[in-house]
PDB file of N, CA and C in Angstrom:
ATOM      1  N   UNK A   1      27.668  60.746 -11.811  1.00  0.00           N
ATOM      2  CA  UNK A   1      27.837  59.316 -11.629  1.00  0.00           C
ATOM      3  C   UNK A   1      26.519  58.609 -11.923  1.00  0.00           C
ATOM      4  N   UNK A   2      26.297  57.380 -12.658  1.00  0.00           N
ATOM      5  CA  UNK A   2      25.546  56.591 -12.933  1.00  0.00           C
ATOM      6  C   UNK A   2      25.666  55.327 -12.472  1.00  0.00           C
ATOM      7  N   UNK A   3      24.456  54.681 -11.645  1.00  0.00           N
ATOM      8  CA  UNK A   3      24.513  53.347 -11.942  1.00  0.00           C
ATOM      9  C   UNK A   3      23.589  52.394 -13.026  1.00  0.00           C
ATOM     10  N   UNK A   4      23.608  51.567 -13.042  1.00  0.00           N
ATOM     11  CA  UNK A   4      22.890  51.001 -14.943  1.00  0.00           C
ATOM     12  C   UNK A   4      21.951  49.786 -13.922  1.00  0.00           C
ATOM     13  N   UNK A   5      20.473  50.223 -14.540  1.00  0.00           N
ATOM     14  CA  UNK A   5      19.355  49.303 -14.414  1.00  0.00           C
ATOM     15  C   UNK A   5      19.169  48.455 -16.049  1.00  0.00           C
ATOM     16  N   UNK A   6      19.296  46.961 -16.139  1.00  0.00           N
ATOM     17  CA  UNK A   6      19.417  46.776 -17.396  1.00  0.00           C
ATOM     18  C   UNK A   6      18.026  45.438 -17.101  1.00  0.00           C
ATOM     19  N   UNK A   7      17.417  45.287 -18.246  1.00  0.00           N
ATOM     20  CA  UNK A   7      16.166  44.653 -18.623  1.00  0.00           C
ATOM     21  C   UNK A   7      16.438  43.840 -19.910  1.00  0.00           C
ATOM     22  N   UNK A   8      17.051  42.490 -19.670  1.00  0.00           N
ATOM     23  CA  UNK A   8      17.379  41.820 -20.690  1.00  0.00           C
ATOM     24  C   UNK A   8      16.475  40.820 -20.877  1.00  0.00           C
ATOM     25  N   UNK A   9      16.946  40.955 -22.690  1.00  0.00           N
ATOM     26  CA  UNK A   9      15.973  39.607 -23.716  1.00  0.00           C
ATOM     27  C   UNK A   9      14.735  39.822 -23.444  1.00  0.00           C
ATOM     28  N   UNK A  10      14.114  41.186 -23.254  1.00  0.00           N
ATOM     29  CA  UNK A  10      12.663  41.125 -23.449  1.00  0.00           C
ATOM     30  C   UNK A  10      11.917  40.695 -24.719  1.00  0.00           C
ATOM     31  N   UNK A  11      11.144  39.771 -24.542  1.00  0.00           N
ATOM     32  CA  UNK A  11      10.656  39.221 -26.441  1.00  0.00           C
ATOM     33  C   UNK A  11       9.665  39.279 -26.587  1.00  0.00           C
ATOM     34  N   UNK A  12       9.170  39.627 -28.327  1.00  0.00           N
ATOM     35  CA  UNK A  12       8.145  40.404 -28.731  1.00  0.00           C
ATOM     36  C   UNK A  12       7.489  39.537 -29.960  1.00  0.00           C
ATOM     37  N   UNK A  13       6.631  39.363 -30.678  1.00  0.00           N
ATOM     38  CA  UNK A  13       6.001  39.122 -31.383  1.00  0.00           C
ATOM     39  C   UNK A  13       5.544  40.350 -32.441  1.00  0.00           C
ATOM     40  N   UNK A  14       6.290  40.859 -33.376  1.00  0.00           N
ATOM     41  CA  UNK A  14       6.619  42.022 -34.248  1.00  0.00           C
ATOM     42  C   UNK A  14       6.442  41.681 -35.905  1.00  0.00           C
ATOM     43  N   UNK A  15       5.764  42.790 -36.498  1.00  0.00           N
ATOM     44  CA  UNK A  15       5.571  42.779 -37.816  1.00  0.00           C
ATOM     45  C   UNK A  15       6.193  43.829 -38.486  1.00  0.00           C
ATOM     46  N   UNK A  16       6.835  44.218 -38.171  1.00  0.00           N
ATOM     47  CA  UNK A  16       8.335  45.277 -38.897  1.00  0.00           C
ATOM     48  C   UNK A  16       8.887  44.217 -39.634  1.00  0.00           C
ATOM     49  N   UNK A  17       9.587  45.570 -40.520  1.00  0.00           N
ATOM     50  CA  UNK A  17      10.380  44.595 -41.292  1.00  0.00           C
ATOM     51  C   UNK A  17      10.347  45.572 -42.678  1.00  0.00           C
ATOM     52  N   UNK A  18      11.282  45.038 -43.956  1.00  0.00           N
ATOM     53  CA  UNK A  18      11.105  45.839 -44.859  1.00  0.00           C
ATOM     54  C   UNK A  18       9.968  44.685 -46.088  1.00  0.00           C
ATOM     55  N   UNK A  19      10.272  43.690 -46.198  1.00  0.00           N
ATOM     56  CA  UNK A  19       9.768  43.104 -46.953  1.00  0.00           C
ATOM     57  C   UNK A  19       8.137  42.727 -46.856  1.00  0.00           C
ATOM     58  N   UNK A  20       6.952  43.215 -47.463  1.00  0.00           N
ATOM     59  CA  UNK A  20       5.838  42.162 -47.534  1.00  0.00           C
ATOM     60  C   UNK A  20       5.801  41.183 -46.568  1.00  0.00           C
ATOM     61  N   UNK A  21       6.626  40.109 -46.804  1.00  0.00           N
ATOM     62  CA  UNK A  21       6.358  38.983 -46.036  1.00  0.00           C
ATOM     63  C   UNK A  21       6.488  39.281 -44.324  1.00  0.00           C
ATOM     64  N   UNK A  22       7.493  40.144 -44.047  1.00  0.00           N
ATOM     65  CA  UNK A  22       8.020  40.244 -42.599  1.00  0.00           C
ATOM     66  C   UNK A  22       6.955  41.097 -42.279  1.00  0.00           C
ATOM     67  N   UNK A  23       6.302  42.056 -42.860  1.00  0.00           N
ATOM     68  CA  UNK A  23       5.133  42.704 -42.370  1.00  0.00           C
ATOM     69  C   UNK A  23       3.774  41.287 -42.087  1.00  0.00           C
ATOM     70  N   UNK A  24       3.547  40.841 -43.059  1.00  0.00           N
ATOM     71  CA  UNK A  24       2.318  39.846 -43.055  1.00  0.00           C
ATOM     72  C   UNK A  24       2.278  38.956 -42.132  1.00  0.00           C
ATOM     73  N   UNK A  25       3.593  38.007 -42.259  1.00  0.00           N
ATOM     74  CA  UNK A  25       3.997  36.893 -40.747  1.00  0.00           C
ATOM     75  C   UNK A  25       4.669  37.426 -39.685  1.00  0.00           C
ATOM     76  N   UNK A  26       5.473  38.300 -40.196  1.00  0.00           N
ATOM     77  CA  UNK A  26       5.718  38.730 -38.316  1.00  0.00           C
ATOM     78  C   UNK A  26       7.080  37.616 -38.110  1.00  0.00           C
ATOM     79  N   UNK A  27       7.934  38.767 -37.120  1.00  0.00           N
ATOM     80  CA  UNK A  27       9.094  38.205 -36.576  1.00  0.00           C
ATOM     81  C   UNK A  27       9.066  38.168 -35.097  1.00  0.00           C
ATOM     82  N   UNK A  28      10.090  37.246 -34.711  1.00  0.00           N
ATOM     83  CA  UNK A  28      10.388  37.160 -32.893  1.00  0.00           C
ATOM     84  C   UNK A  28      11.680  38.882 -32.890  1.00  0.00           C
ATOM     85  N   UNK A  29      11.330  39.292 -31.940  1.00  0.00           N
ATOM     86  CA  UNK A  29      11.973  39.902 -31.538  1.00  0.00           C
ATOM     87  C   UNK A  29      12.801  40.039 -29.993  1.00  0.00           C
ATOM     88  N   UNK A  30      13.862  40.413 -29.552  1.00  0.00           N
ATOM     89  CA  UNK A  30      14.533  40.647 -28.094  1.00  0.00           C
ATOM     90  C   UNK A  30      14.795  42.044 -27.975  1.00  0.00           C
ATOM     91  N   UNK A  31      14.359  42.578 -27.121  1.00  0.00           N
ATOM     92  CA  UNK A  31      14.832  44.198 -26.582  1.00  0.00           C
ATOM     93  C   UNK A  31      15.585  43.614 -25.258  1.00  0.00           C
ATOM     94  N   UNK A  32      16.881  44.718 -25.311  1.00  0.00           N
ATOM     95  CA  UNK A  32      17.587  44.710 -24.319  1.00  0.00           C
ATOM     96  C   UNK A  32      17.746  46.157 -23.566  1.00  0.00           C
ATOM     97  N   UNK A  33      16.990  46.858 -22.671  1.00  0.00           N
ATOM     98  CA  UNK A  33      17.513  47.814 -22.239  1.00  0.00           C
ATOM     99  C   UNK A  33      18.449  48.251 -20.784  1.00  0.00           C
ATOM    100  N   UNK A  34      18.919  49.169 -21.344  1.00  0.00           N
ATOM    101  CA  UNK A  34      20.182  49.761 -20.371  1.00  0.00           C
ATOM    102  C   UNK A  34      20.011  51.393 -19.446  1.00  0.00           C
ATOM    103  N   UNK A  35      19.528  51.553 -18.833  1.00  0.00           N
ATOM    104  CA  UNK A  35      19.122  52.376 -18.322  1.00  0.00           C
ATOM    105  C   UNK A  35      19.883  53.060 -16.954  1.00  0.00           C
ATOM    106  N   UNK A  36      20.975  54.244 -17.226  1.00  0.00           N
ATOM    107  CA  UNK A  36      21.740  54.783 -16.501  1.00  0.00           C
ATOM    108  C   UNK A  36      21.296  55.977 -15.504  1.00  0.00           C
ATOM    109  N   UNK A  37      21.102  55.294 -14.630  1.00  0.00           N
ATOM    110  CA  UNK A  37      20.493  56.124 -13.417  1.00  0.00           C
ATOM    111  C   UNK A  37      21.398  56.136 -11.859  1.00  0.00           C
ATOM    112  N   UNK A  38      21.056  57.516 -11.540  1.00  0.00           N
ATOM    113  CA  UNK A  38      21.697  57.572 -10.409  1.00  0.00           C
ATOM    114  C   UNK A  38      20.884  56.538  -9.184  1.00  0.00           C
ATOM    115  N   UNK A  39      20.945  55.449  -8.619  1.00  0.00           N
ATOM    116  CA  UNK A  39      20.170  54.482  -7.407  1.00  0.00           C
ATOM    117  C   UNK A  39      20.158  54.819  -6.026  1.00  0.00           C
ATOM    118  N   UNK A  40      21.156  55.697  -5.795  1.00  0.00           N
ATOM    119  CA  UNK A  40      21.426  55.844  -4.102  1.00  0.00           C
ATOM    120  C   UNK A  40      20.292  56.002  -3.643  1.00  0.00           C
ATOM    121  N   UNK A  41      19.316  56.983  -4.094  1.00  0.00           N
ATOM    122  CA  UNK A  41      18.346  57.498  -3.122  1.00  0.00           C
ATOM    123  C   UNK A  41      16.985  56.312  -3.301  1.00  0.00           C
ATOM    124  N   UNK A  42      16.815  55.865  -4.118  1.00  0.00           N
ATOM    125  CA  UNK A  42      16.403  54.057  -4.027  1.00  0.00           C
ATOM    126  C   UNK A  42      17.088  53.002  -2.959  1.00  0.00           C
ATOM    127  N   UNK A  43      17.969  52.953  -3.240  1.00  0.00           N
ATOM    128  CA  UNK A  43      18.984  52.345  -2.340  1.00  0.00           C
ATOM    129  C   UNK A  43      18.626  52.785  -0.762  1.00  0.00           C
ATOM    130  N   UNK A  44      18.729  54.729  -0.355  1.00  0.00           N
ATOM    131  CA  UNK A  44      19.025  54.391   1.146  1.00  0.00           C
ATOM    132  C   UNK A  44      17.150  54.400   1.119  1.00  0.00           C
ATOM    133  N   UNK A  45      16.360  55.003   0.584  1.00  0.00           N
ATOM    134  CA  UNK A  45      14.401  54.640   0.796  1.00  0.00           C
ATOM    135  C   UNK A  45      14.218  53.258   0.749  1.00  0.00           C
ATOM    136  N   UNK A  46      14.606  52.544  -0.267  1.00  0.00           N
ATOM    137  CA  UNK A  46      14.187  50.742   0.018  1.00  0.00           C
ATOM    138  C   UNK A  46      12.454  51.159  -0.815  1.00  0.00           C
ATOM    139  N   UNK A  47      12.423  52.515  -1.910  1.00  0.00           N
ATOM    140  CA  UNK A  47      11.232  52.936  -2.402  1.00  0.00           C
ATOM    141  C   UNK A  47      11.071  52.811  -3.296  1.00  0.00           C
ATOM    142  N   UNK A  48      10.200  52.215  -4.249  1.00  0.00           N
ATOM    143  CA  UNK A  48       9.632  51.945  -5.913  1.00  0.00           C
ATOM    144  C   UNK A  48       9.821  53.591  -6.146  1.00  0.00           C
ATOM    145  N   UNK A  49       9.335  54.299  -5.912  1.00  0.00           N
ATOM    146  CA  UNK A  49       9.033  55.436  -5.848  1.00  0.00           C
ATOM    147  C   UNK A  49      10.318  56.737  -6.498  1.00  0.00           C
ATOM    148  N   UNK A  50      11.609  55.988  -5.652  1.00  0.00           N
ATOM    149  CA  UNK A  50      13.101  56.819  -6.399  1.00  0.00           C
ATOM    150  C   UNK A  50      13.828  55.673  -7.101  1.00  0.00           C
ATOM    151  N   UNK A  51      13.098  55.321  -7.443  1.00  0.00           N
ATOM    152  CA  UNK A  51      14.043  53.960  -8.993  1.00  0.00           C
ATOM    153  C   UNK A  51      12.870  54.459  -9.896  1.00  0.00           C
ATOM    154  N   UNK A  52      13.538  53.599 -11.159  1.00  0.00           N
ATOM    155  CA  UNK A  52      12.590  53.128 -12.375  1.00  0.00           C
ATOM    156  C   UNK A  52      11.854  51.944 -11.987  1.00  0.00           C
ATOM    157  N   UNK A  53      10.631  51.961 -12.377  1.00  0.00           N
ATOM    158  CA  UNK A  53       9.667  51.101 -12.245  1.00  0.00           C
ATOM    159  C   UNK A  53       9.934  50.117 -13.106  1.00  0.00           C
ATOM    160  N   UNK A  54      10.718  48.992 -13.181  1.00  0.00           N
ATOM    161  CA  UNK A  54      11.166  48.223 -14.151  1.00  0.00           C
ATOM    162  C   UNK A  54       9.720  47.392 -14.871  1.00  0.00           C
ATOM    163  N   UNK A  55       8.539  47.477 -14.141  1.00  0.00           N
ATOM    164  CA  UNK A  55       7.455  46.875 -15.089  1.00  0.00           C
ATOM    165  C   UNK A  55       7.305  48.144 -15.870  1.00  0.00           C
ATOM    166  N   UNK A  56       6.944  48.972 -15.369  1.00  0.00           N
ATOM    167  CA  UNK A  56       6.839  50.488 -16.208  1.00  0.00           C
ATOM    168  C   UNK A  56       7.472  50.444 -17.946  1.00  0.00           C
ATOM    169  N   UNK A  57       8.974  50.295 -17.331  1.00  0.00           N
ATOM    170  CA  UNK A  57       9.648  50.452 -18.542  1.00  0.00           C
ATOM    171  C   UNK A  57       9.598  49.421 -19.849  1.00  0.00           C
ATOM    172  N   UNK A  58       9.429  48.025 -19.027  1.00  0.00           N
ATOM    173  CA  UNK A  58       8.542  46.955 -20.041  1.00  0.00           C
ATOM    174  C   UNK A  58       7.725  47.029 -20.435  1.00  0.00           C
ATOM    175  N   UNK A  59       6.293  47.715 -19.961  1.00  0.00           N
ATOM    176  CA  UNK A  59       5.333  48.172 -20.413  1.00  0.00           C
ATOM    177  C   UNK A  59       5.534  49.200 -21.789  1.00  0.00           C
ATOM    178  N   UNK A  60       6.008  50.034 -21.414  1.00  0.00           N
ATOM    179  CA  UNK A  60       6.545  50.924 -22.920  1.00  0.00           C
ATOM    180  C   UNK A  60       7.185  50.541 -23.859  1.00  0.00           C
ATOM    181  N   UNK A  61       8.452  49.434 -23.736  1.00  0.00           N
ATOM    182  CA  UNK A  61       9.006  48.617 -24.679  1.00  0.00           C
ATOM    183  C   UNK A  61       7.754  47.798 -25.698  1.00  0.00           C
ATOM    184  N   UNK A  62       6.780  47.298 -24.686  1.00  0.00           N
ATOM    185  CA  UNK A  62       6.357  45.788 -25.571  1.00  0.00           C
ATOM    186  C   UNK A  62       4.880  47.080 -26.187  1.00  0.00           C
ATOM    187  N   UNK A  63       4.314  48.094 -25.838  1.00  0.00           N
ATOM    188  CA  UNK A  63       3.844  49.336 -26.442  1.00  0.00           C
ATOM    189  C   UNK A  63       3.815  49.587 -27.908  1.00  0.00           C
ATOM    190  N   UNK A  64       5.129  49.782 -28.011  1.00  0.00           N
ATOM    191  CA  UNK A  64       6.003  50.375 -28.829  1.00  0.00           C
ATOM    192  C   UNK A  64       6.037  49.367 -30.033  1.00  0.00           C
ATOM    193  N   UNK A  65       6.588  47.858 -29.469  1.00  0.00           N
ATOM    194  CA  UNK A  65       6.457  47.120 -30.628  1.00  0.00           C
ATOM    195  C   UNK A  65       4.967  46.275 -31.184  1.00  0.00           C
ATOM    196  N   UNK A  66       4.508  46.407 -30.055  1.00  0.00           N
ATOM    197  CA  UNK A  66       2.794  45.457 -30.327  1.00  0.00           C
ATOM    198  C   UNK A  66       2.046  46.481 -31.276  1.00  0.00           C
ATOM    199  N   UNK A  67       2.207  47.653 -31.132  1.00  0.00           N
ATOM    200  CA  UNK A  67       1.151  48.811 -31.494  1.00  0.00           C
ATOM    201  C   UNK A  67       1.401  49.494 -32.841  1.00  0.00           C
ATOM    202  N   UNK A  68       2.616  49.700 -32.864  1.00  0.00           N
ATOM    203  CA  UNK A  68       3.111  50.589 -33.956  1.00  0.00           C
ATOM    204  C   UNK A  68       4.075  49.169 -34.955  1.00  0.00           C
ATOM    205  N   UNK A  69       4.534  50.006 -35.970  1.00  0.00           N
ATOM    206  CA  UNK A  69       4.773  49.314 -37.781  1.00  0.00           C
ATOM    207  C   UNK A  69       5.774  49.903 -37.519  1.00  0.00           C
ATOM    208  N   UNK A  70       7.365  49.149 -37.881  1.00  0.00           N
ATOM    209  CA  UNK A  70       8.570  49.957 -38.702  1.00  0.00           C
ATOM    210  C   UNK A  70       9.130  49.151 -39.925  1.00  0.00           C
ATOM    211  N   UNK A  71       9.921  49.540 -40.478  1.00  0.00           N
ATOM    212  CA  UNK A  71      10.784  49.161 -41.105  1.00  0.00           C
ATOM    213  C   UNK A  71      11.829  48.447 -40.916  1.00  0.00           C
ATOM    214  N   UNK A  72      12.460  49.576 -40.034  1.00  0.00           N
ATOM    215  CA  UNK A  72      13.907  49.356 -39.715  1.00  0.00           C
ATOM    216  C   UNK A  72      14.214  49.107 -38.283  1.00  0.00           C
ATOM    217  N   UNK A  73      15.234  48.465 -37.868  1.00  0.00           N
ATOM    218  CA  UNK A  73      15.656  48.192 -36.387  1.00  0.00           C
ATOM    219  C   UNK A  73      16.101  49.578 -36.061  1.00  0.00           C
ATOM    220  N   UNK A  74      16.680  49.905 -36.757  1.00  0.00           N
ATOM    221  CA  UNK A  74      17.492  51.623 -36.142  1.00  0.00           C
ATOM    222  C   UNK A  74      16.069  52.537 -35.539  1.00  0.00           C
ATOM    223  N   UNK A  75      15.099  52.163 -36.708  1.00  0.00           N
ATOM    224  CA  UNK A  75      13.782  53.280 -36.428  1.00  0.00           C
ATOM    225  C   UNK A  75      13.090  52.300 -34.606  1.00  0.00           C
ATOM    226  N   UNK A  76      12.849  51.531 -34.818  1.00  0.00           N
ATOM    227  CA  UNK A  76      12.173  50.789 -33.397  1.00  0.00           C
ATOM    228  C   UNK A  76      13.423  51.049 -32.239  1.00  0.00           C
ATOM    229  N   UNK A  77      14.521  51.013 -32.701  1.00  0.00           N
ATOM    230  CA  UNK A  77      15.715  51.338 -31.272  1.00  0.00           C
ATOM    231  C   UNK A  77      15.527  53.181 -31.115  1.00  0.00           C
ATOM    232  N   UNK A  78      15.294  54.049 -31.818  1.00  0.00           N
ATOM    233  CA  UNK A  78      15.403  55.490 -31.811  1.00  0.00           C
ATOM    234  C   UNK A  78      14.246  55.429 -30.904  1.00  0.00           C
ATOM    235  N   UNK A  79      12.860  54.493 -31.753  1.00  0.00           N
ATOM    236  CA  UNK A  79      11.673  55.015 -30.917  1.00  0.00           C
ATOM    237  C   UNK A  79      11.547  54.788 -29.458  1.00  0.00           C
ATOM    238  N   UNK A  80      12.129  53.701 -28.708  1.00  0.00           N
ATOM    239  CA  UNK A  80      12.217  53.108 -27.770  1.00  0.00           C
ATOM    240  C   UNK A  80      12.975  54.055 -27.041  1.00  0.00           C
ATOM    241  N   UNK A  81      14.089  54.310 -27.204  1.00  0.00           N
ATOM    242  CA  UNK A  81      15.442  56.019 -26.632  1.00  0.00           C
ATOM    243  C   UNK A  81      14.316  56.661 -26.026  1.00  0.00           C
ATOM    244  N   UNK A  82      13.585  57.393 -27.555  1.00  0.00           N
ATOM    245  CA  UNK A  82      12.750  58.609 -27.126  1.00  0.00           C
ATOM    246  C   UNK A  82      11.668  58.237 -25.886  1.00  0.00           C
ATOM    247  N   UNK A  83      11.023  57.235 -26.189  1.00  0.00           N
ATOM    248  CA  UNK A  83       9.623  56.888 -25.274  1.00  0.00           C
ATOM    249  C   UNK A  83      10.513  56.632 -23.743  1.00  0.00           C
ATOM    250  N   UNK A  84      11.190  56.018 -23.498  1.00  0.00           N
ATOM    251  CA  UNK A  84      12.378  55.847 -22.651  1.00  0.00           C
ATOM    252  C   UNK A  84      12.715  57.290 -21.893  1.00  0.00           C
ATOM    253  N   UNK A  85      13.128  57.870 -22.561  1.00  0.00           N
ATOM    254  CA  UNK A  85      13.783  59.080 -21.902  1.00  0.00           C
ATOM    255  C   UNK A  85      12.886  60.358 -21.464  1.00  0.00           C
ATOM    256  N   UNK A  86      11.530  60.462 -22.268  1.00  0.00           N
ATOM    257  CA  UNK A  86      10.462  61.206 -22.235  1.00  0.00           C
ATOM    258  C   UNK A  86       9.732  60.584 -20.989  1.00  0.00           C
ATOM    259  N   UNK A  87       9.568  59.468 -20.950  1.00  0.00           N
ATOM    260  CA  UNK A  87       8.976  59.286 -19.404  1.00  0.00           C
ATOM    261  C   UNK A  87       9.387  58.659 -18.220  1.00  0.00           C
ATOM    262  N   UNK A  88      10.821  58.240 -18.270  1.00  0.00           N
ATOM    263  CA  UNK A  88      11.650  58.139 -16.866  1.00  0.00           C
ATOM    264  C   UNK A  88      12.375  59.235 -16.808  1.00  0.00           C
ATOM    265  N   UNK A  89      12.995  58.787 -15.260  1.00  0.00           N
ATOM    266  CA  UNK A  89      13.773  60.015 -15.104  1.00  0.00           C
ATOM    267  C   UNK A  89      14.995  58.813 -15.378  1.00  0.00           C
ATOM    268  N   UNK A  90      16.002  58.971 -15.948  1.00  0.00           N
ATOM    269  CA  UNK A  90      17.191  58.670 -16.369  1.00  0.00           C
ATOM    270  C   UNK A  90      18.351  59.968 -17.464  1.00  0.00           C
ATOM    271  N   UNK A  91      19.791  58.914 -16.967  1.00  0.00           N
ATOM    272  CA  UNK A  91      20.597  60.188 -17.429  1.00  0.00           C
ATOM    273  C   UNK A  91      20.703  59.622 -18.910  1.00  0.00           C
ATOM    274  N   UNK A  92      20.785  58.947 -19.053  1.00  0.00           N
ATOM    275  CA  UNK A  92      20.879  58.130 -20.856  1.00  0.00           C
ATOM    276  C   UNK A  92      20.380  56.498 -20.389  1.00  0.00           C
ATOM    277  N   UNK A  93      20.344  56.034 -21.969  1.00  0.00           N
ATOM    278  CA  UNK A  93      19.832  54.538 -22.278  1.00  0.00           C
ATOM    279  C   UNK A  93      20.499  54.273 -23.607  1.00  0.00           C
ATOM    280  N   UNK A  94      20.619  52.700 -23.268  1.00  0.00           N
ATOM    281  CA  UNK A  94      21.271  52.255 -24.346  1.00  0.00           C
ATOM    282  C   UNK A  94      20.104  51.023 -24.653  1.00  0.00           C
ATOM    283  N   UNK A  95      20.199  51.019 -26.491  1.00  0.00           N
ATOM    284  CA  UNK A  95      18.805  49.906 -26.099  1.00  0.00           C
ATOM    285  C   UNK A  95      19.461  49.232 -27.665  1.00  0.00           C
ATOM    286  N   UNK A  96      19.065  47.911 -27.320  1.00  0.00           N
ATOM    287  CA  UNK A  96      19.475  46.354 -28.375  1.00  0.00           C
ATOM    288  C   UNK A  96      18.516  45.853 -28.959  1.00  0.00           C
ATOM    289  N   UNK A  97      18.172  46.223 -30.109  1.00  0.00           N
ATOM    290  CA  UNK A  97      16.944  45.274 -30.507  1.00  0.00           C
ATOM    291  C   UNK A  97      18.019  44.252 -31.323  1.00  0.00           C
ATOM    292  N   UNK A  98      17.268  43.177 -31.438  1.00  0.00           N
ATOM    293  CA  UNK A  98      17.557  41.700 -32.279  1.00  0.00           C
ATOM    294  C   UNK A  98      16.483  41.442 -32.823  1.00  0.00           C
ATOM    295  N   UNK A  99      16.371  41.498 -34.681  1.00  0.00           N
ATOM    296  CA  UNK A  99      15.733  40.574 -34.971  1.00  0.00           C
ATOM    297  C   UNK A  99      16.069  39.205 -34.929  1.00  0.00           C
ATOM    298  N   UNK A 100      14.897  37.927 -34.423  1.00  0.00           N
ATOM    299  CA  UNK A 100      15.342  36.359 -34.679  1.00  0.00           C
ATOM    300  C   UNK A 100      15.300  35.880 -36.077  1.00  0.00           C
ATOM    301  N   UNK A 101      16.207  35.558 -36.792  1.00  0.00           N
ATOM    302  CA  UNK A 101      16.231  34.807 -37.545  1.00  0.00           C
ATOM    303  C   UNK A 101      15.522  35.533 -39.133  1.00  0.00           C
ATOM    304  N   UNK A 102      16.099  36.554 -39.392  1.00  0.00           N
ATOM    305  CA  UNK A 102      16.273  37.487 -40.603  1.00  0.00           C
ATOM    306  C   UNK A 102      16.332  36.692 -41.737  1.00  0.00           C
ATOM    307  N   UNK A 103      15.238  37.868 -42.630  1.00  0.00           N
ATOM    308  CA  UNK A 103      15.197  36.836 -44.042  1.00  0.00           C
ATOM    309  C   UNK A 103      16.701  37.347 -44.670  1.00  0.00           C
ATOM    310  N   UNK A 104      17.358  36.823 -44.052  1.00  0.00           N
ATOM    311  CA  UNK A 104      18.461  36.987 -45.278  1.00  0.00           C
ATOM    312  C   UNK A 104      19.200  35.831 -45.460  1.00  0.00           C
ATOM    313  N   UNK A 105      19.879  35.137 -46.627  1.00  0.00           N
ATOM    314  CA  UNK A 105      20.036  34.346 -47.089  1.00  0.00           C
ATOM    315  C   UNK A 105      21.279  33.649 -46.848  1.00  0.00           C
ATOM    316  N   UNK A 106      21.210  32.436 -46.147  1.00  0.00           N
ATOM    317  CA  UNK A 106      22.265  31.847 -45.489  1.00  0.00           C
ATOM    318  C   UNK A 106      22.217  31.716 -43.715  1.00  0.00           C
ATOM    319  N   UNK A 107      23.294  31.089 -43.265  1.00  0.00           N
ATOM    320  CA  UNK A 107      23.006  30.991 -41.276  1.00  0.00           C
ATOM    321  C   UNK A 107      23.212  32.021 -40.800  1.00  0.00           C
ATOM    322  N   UNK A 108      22.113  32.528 -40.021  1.00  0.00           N
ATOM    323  CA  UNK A 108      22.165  34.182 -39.452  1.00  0.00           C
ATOM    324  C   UNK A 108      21.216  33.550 -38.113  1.00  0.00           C
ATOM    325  N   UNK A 109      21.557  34.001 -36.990  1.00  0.00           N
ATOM    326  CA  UNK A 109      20.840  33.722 -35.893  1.00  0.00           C
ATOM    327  C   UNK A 109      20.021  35.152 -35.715  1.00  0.00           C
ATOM    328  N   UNK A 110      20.629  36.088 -35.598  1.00  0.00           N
ATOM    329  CA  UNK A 110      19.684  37.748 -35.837  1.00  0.00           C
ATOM    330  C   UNK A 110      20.710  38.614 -35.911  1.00  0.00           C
ATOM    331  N   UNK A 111      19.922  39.304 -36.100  1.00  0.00           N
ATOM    332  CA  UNK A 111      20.461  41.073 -36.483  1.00  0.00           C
ATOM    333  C   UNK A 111      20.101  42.272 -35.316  1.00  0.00           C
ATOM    334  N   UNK A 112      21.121  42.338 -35.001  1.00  0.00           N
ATOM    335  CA  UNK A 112      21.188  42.986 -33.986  1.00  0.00           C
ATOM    336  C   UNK A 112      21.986  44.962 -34.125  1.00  0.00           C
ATOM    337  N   UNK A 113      20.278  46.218 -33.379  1.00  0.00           N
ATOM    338  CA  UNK A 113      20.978  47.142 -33.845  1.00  0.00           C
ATOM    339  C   UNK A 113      21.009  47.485 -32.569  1.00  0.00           C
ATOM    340  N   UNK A 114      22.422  48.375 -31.840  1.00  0.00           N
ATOM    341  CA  UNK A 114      22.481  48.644 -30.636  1.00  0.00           C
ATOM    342  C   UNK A 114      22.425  50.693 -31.110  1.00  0.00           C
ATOM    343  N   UNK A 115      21.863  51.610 -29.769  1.00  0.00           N
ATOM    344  CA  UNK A 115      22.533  52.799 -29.724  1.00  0.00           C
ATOM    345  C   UNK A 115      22.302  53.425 -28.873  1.00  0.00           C
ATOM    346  N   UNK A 116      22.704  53.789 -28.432  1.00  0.00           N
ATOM    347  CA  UNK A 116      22.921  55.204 -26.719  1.00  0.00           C
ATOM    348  C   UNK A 116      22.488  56.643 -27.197  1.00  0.00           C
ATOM    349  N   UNK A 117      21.848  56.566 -26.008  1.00  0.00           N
ATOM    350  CA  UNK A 117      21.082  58.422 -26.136  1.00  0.00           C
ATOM    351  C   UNK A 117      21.387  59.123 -24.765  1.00  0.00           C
ATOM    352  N   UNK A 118      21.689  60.093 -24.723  1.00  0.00           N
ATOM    353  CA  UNK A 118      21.586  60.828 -23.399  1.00  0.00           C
ATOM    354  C   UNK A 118      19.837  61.090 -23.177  1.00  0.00           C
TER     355      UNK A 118
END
């Protein structure tokens, strides 16, 4: 059994991207994570200590995108899974990146890649 710790519309200031330009100026970005954890023993302690440290896990999100270069949304959502799952204790995560406002041609508000990892 799981219950879900979720950390929405975290936003980033990101230079991914495939094109020249999206590397040089830089896009807005939103991470959404989903984080399926068992809570009871948080719950009956009232302890930081048996949860996820929800600054913790923001800390590694905005890491991930301030520090490192991608390409692709799929590659920044995989990397986020891994860094995610390698240092909480959780049973899976599901994580949403959105780019804002994609060079692609015509009304697009963003592009959004979602995917779940155990």
């Amino acid at each position: 059994m799981s219950d879900i710790i979720r950390l929405h519309n975290m936003m980033f200031y990101g230079y991914h991207g495939v094109s020249p330009a999206e590397k040089e100026t830089g896009r807005r970005f939103e991470v959404d994570v989903e984080l399926h954890v068992d809570v009871r023993a948080a719950a009956d302690s009232d302890r930081l200590t048996d949860t996820v440290n929800y600054t913790q896990v923001y800390q590694a999100v905005e890491e991930i995108l301030s520090r490192e270069h991608f390409s692709l949304l799929e590659t920044i959502s995989e990397r986020l899974a891994e860094a995610i799952l390698s240092r909480f204790r959780v049973d899976s995560v599901v994580i949403r990146v959105r780019k804002k406002i994609p060079p692609i041609p015509g009304n697009l508000d963003h592009i959004e890649v979602e995917i779940r990892r155990p």
